[in-house]
C-alpha atoms as a PDB file:
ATOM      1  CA  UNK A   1      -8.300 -13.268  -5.780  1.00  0.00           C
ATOM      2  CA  UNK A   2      -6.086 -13.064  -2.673  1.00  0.00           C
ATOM      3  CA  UNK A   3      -6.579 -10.905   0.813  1.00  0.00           C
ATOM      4  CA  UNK A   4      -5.275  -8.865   2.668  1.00  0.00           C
ATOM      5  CA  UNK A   5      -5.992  -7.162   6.253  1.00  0.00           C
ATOM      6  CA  UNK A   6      -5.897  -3.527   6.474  1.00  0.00           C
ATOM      7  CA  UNK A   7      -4.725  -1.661   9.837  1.00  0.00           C
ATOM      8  CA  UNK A   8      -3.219   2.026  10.549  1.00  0.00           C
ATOM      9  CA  UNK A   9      -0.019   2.817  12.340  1.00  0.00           C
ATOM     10  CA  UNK A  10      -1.893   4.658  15.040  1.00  0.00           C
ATOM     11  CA  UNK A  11      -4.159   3.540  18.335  1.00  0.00           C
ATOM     12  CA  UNK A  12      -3.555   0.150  19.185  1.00  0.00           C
ATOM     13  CA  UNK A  13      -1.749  -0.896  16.257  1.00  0.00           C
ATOM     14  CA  UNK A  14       1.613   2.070  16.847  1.00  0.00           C
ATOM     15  CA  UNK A  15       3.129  -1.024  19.021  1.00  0.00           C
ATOM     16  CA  UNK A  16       5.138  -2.738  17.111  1.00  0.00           C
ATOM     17  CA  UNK A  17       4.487  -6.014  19.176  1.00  0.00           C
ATOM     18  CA  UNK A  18       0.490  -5.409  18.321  1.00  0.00           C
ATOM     19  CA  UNK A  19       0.962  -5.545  15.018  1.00  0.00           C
ATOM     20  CA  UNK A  20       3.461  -8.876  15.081  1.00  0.00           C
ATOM     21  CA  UNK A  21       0.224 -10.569  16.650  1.00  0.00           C
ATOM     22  CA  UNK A  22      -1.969  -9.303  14.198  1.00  0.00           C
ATOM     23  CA  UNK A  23       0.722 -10.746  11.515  1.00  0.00           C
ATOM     24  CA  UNK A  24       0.630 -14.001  12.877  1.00  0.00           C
ATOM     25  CA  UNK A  25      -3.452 -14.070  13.463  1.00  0.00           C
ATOM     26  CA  UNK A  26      -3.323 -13.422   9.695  1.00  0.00           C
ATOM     27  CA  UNK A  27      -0.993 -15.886   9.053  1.00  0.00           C
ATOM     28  CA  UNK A  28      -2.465 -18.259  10.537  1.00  0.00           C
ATOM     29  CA  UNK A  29      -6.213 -18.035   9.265  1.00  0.00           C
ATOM     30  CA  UNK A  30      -4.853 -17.793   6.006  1.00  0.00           C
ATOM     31  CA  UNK A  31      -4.662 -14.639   4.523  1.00  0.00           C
ATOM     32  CA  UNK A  32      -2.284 -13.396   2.243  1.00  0.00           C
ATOM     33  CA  UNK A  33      -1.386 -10.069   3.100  1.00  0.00           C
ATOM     34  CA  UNK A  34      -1.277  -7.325   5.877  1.00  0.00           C
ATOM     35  CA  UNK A  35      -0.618  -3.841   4.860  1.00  0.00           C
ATOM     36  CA  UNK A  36      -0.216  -0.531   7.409  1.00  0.00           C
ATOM     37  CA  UNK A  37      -0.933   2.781   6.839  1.00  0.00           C
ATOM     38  CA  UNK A  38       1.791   5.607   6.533  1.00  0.00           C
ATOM     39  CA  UNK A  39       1.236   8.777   8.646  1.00  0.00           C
ATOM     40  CA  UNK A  40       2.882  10.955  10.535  1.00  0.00           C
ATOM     41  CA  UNK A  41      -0.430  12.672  12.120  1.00  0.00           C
ATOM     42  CA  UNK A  42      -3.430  12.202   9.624  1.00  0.00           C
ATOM     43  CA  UNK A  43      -5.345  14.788  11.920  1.00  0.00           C
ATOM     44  CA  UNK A  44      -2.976  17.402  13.767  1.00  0.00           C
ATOM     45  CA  UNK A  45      -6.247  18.131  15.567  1.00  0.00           C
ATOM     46  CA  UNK A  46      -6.638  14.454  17.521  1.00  0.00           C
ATOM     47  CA  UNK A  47      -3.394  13.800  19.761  1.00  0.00           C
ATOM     48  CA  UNK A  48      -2.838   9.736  18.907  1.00  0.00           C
ATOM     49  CA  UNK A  49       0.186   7.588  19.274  1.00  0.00           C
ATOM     50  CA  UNK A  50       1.809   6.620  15.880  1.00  0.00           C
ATOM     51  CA  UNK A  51       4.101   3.911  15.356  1.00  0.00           C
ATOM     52  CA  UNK A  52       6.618   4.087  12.473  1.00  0.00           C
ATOM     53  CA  UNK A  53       5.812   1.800   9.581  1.00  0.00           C
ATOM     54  CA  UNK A  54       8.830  -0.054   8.600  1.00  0.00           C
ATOM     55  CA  UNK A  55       9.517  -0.464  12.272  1.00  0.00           C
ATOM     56  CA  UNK A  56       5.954  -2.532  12.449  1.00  0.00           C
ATOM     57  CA  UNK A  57       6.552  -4.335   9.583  1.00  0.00           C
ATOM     58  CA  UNK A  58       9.832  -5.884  10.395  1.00  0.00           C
ATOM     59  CA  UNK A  59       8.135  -6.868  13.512  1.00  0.00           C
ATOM     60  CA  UNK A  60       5.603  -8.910  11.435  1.00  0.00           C
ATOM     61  CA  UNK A  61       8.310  -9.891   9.213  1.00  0.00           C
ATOM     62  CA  UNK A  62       9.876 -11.323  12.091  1.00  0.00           C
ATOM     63  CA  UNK A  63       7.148 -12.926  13.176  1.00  0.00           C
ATOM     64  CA  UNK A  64       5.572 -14.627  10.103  1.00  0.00           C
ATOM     65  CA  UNK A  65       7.165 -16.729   7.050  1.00  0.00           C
ATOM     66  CA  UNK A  66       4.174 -16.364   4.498  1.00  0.00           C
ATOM     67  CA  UNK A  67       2.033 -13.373   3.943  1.00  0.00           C
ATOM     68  CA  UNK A  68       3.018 -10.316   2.017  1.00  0.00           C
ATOM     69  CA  UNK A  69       3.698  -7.329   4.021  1.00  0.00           C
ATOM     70  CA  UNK A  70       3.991  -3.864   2.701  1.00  0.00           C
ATOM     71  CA  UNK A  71       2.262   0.096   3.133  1.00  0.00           C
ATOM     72  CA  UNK A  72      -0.626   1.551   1.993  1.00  0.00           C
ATOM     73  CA  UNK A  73       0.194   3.799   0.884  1.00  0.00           C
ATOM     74  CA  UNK A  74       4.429   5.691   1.598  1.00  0.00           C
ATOM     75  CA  UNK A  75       3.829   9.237   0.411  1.00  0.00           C
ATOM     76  CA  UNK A  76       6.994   9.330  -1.769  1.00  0.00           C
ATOM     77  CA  UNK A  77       6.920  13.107  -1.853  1.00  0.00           C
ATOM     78  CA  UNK A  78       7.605  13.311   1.817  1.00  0.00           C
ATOM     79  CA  UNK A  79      10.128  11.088   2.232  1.00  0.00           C
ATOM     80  CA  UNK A  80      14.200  11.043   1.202  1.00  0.00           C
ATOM     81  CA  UNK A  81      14.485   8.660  -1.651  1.00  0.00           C
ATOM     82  CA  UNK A  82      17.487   7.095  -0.508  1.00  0.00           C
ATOM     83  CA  UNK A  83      16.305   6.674   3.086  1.00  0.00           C
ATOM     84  CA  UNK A  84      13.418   4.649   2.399  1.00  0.00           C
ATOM     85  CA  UNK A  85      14.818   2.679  -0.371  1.00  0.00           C
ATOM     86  CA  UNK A  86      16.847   1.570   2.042  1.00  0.00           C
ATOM     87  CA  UNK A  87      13.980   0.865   4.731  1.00  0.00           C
ATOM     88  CA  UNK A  88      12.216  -1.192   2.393  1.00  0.00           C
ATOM     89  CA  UNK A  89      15.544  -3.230   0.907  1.00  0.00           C
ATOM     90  CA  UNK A  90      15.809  -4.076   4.514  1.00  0.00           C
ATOM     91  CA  UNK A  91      12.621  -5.548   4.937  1.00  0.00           C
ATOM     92  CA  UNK A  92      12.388  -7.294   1.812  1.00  0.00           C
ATOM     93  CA  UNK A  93      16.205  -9.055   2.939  1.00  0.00           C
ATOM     94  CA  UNK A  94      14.918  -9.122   6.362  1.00  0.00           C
ATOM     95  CA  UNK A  95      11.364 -11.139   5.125  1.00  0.00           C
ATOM     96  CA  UNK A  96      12.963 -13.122   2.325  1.00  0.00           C
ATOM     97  CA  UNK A  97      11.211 -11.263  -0.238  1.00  0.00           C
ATOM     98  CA  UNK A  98       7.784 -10.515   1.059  1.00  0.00           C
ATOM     99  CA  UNK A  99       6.886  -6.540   0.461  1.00  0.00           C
ATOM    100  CA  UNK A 100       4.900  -5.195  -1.525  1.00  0.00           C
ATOM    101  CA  UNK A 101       5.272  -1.259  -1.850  1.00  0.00           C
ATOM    102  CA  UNK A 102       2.467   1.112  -1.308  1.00  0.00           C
ATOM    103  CA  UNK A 103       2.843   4.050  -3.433  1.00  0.00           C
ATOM    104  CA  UNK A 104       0.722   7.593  -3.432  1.00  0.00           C
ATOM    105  CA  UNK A 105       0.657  11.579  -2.316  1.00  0.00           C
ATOM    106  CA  UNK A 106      -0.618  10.393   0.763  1.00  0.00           C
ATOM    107  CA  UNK A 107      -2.562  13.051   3.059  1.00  0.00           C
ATOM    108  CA  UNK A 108      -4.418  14.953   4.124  1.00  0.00           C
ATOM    109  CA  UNK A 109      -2.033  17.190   2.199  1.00  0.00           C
ATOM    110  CA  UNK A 110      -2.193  19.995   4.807  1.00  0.00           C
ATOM    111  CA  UNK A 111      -1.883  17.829   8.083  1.00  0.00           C
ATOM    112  CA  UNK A 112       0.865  15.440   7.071  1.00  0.00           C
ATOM    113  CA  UNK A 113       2.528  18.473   4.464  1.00  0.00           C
ATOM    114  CA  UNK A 114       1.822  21.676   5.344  1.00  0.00           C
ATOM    115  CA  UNK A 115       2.070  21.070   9.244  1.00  0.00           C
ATOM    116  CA  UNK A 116       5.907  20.584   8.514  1.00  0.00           C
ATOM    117  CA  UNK A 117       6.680  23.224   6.371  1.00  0.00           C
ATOM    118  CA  UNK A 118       6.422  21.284   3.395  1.00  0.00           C
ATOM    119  CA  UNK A 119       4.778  22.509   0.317  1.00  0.00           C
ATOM    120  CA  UNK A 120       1.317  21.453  -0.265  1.00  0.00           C
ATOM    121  CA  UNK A 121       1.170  22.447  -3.939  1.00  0.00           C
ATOM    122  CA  UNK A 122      -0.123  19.024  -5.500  1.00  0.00           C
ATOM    123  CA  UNK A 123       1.498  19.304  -9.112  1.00  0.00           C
ATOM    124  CA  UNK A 124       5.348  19.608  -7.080  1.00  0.00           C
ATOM    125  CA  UNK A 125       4.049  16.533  -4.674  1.00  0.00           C
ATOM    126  CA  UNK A 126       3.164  14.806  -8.102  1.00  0.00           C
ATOM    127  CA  UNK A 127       6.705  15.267  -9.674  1.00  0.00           C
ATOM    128  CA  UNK A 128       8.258  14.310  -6.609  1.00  0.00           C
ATOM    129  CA  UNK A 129       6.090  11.633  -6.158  1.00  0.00           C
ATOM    130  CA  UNK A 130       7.394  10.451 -10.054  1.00  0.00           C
ATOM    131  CA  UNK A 131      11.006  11.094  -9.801  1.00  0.00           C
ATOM    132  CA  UNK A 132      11.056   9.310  -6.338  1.00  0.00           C
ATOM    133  CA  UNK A 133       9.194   6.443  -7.797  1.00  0.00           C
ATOM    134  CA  UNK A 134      12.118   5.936 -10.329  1.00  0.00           C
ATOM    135  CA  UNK A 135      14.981   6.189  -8.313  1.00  0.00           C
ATOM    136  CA  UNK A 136      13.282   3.814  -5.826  1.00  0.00           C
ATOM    137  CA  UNK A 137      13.740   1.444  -8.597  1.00  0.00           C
ATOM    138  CA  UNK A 138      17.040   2.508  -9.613  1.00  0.00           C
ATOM    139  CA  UNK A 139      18.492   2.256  -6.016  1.00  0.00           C
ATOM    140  CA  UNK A 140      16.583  -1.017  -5.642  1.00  0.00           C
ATOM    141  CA  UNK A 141      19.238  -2.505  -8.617  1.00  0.00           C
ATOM    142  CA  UNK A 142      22.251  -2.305  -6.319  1.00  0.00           C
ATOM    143  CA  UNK A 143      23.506  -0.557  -9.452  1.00  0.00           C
ATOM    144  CA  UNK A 144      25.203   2.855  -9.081  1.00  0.00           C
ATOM    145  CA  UNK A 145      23.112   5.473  -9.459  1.00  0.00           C
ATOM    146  CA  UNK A 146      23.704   9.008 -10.969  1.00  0.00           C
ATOM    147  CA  UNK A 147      20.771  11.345 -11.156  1.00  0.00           C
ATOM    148  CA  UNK A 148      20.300  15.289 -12.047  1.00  0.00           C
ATOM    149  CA  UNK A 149      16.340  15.732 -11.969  1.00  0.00           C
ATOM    150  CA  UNK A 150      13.842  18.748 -11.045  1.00  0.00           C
ATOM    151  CA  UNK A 151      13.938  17.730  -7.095  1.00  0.00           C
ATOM    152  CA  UNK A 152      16.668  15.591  -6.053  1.00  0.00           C
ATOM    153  CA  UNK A 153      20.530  15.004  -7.334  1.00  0.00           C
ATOM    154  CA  UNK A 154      22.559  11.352  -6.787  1.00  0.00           C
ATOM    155  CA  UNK A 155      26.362  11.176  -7.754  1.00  0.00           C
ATOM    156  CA  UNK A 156      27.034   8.098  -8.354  1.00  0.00           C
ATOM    157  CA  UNK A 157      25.928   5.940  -5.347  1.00  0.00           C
ATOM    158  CA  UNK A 158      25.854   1.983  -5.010  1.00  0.00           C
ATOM    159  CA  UNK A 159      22.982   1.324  -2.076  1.00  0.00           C
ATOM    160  CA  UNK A 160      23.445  -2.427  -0.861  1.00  0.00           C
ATOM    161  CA  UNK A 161      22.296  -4.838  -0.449  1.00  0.00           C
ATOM    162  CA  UNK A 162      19.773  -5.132  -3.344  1.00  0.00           C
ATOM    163  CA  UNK A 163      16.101  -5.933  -2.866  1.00  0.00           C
ATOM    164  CA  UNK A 164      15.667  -9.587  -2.475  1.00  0.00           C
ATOM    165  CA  UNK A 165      12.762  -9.674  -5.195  1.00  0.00           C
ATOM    166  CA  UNK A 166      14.600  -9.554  -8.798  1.00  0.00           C
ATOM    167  CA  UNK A 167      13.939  -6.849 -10.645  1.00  0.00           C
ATOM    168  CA  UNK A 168      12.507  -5.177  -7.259  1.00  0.00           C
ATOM    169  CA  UNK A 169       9.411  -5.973  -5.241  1.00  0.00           C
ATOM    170  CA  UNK A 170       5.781  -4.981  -6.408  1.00  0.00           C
ATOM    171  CA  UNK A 171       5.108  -1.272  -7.007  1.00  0.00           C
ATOM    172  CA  UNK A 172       1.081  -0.692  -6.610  1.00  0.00           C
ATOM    173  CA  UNK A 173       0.027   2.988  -6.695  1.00  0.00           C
ATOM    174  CA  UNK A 174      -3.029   4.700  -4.976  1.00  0.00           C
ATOM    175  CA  UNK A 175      -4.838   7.227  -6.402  1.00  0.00           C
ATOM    176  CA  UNK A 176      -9.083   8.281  -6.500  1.00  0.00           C
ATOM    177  CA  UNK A 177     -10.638   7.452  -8.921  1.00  0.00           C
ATOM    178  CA  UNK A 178     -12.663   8.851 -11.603  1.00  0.00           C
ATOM    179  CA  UNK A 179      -9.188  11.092 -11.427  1.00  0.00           C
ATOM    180  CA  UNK A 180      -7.449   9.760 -14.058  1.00  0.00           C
ATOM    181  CA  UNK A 181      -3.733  11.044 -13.777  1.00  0.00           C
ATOM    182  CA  UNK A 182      -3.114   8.996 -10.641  1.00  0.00           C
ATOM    183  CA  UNK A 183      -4.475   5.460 -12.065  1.00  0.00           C
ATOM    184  CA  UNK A 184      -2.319   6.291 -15.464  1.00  0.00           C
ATOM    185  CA  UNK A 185       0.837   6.400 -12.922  1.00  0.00           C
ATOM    186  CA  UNK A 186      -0.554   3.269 -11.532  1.00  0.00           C
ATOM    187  CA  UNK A 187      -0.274   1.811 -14.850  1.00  0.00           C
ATOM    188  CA  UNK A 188       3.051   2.048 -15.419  1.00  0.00           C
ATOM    189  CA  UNK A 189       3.538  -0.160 -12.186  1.00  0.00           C
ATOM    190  CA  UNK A 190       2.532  -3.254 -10.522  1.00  0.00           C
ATOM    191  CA  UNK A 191      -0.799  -2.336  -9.385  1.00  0.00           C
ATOM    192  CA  UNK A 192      -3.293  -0.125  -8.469  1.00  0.00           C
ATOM    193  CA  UNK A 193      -5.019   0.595  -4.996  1.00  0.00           C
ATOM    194  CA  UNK A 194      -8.015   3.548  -6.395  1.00  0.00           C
ATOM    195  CA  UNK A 195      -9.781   4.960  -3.753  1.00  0.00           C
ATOM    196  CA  UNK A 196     -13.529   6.302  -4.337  1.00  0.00           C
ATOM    197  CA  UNK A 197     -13.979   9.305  -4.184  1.00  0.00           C
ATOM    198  CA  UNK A 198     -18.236   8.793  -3.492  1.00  0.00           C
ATOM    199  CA  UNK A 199     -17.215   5.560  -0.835  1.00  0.00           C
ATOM    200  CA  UNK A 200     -14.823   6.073   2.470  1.00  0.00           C
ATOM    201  CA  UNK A 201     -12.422   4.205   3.535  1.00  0.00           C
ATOM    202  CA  UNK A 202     -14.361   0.370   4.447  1.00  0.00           C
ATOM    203  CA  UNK A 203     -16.939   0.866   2.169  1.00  0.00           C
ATOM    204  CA  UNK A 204     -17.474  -1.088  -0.796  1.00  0.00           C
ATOM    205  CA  UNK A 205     -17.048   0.691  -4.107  1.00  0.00           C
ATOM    206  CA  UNK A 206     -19.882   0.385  -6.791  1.00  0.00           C
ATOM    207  CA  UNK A 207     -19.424  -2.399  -9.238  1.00  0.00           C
ATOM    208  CA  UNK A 208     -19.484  -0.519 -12.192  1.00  0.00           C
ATOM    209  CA  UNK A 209     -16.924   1.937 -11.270  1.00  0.00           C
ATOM    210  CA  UNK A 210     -14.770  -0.992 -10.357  1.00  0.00           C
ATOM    211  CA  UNK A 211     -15.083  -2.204 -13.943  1.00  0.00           C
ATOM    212  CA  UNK A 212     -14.467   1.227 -15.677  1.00  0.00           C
ATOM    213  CA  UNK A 213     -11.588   1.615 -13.515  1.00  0.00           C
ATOM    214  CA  UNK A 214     -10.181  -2.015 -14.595  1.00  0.00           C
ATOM    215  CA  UNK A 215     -10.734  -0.645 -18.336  1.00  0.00           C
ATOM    216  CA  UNK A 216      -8.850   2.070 -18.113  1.00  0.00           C
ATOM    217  CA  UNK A 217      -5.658   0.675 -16.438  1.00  0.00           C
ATOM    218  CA  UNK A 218      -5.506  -1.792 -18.799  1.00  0.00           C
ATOM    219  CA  UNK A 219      -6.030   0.587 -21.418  1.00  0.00           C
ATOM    220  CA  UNK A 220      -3.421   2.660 -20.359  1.00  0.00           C
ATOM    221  CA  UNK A 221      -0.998  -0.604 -19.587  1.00  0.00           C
ATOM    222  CA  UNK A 222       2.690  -0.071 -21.561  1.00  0.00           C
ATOM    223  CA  UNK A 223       2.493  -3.145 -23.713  1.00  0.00           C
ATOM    224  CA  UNK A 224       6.307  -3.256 -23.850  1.00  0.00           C
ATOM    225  CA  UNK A 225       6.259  -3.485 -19.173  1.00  0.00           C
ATOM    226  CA  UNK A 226       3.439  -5.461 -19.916  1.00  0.00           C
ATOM    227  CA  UNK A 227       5.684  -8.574 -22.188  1.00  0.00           C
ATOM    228  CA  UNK A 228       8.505  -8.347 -19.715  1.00  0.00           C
ATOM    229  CA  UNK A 229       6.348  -8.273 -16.381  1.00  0.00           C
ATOM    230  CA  UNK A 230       6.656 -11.626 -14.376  1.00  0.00           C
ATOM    231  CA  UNK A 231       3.643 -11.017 -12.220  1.00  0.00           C
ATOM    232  CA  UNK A 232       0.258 -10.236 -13.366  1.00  0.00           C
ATOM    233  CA  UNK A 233      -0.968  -6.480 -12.821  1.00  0.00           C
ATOM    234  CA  UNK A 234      -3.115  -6.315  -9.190  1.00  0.00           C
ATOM    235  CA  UNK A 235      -6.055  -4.636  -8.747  1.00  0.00           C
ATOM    236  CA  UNK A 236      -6.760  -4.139  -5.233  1.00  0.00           C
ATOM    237  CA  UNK A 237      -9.821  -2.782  -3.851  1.00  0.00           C
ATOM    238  CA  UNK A 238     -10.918  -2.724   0.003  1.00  0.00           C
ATOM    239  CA  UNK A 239     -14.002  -2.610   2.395  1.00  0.00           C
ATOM    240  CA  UNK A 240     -15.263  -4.317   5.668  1.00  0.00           C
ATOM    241  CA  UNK A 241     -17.333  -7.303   4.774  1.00  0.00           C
ATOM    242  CA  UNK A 242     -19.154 -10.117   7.661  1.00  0.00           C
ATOM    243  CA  UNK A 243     -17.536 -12.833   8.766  1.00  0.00           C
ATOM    244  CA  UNK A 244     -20.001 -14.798   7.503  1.00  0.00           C
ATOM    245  CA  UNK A 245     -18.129 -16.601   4.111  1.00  0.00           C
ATOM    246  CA  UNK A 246     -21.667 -16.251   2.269  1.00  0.00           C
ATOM    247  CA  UNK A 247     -22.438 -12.698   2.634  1.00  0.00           C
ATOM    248  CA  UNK A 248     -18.702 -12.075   2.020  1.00  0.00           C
ATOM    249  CA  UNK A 249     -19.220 -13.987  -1.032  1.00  0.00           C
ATOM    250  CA  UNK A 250     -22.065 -12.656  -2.147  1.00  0.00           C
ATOM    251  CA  UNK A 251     -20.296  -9.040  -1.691  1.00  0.00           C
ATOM    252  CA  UNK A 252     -16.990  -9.722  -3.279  1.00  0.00           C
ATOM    253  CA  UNK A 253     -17.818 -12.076  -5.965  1.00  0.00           C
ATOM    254  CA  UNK A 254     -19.469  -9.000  -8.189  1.00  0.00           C
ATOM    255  CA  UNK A 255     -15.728  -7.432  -8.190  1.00  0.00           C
ATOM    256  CA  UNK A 256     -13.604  -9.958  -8.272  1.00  0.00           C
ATOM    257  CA  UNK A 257     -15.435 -10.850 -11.881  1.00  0.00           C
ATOM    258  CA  UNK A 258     -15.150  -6.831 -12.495  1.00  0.00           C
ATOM    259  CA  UNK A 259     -11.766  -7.413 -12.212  1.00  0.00           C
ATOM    260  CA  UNK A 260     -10.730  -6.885  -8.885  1.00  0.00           C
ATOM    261  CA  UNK A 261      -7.330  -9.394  -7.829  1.00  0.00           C
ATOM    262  CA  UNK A 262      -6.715  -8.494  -3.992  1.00  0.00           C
ATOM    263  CA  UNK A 263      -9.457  -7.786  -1.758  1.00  0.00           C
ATOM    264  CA  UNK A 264      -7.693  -5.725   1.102  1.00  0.00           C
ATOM    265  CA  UNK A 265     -10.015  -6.153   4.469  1.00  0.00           C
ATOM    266  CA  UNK A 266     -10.609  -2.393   6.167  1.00  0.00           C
ATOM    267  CA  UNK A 267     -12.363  -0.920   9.122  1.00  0.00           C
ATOM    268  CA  UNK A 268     -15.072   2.096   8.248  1.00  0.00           C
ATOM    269  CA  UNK A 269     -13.252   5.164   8.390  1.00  0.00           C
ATOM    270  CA  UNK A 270     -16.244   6.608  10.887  1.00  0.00           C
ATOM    271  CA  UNK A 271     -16.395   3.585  13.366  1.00  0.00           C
ATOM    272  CA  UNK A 272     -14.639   3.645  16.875  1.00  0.00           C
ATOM    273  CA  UNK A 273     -12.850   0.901  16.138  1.00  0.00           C
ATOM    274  CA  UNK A 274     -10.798   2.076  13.278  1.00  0.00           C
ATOM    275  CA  UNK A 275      -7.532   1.225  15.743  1.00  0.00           C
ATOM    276  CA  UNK A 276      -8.906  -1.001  18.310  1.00  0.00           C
ATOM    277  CA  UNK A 277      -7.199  -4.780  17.994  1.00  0.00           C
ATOM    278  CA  UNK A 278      -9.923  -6.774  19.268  1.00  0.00           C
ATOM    279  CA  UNK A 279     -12.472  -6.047  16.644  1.00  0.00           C
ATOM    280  CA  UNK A 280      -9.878  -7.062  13.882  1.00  0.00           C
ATOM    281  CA  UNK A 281      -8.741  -9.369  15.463  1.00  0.00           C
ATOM    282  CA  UNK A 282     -12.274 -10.943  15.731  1.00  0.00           C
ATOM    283  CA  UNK A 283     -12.184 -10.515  11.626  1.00  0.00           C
ATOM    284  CA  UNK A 284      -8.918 -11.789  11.324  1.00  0.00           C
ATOM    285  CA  UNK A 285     -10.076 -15.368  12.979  1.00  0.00           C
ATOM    286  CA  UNK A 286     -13.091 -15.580  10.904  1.00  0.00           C
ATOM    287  CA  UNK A 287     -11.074 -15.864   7.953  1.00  0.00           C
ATOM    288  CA  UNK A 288     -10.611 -14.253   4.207  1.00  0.00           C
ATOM    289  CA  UNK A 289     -13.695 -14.591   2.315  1.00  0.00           C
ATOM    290  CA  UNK A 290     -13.853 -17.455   0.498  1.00  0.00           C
ATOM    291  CA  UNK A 291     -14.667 -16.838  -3.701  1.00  0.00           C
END
């Protein structure tokens, strides 16, 4: 199992130079990952300070050699495909092939959607979310691209340079589980990130919903992606556990054997500190749990 720390792109953590010490806290108490959320207001109704994501991360990048570095999760649906493939090509040159790419219909649908204009019908944000998904990969080829789909047209563009990582970095999609559509898209990537739908963000998910969740993945796996894949498939699941390594232990061990592969560190959703640096960075020094 490997970890990750968990922060949002809002409060403390929308400065850019924040987040590059956080990346280098992480780095340096060895864990293996830092991922940032992707929102544009989460809550229209609370005025906060956001910082834009791929703008953090390349300040991490720049400040780390090491850990992975990605988003959890891009909403794909809101975003120009071509834009961010190029954001994230960047970063992955930029880190020397470090990111890992967040994928999901993000929300709340009607704060980050609707607050814009943009439709909030779910089934459209799911077939954008799809067709973005694969020309992500196809622009991520350096290959010229020529596309005629249901919600976006390419004529036969080249976007350089390529993605460092060969065929293109890690694709792991979020969904809620027991929903099953979004964990069979997951499937067909690198990875899946399932939220609970009975346990908020920080809290630990129940064991056995962990394990049905690993069953059906798998069970839904293309054997075909599966042969030619060079990297196993992730299953990443997240809370806030003690910095003592023994209670940490004795809270991840039961999903890592479930079949859990990253444990992703998080604040609870309801505390104060959600954005606050000192408390993570408290958590950060104490160290990844230890398995």
């Amino acid at each position: 199992m490997r970890f990750s720390l968990n922060i949002p792109n809002f409060g403390d953590f929308a400065d850019p130079r924040t987040v590059a010490t956080v990346a280098v806290a992480a780095e340096e108490a060895g864990w293996d990952g830092l991922f940032v959320w992707d929102h544009v207001v989460h809550d229209k109704r609370l005025r906060r300070t956001f910082g834009d994501p791929w703008m953090l991360l390349t300040a991490a990048a720049l400040a780390t050699s090491r850990i992975k570095l990605g988003t959890l999760v891009t909403p794909v649906a809101r975003r120009r495909p071509q834009q961010l493939a190029r954001q994230v090509a960047t970063l992955d040159v930029l880190s020397g092939g470090r990111v890992i790419f967040g994928a999901g219909l993000g929300g709340p649908i009607e704060d980050e959607y609707g607050s814009f204009g943009e439709t909030t019908d779910p089934v459209v944000l799911a077939e954008r979310l799809d067709e973005g998904l694969g020309l992500l990969q196809r622009y991520w080829s350096g290959e010229p691209v020529t596309h005629h789909g249901r919600h976006f047209t390419v004529e036969e563009v080249t976007l350089l340079p390529a993605t460092v990582q060969r065929p293109r970095p890690p694709v792991w999609v979020a969904g809620f589980w027991p929903h099953r559509r979004p964990m069979r898209r997951a499937a067909q990537w690198d990875g899946a990130v399932p939220l609970f739908a009975d346990s908020r963000h920080g809290h630990l998910p129940a064991v056995d919903q962990v394990r049905d969740l690993v069953t059906y993945v798998h069970r839904h796996r293309d054997r075909d992606r599966e042969q030619d894949s060079h990297n196993p498939f992730e299953i990443v699941i997240g809370g806030a556990t003690p910095g003592d390594p023994t209670k940490a232990r004795d809270l991840i061990g039961p999903l890592a054997d479930a079949g859990a592969t990253w444990w992703d560190e998080r604040q609870l959703m309801d505390s104060d500190q959600l954005d606050q640096l000192a408390p993570v960075l408290r958590r950060i020094r104490q160290g990844p749990p230890a398995l």
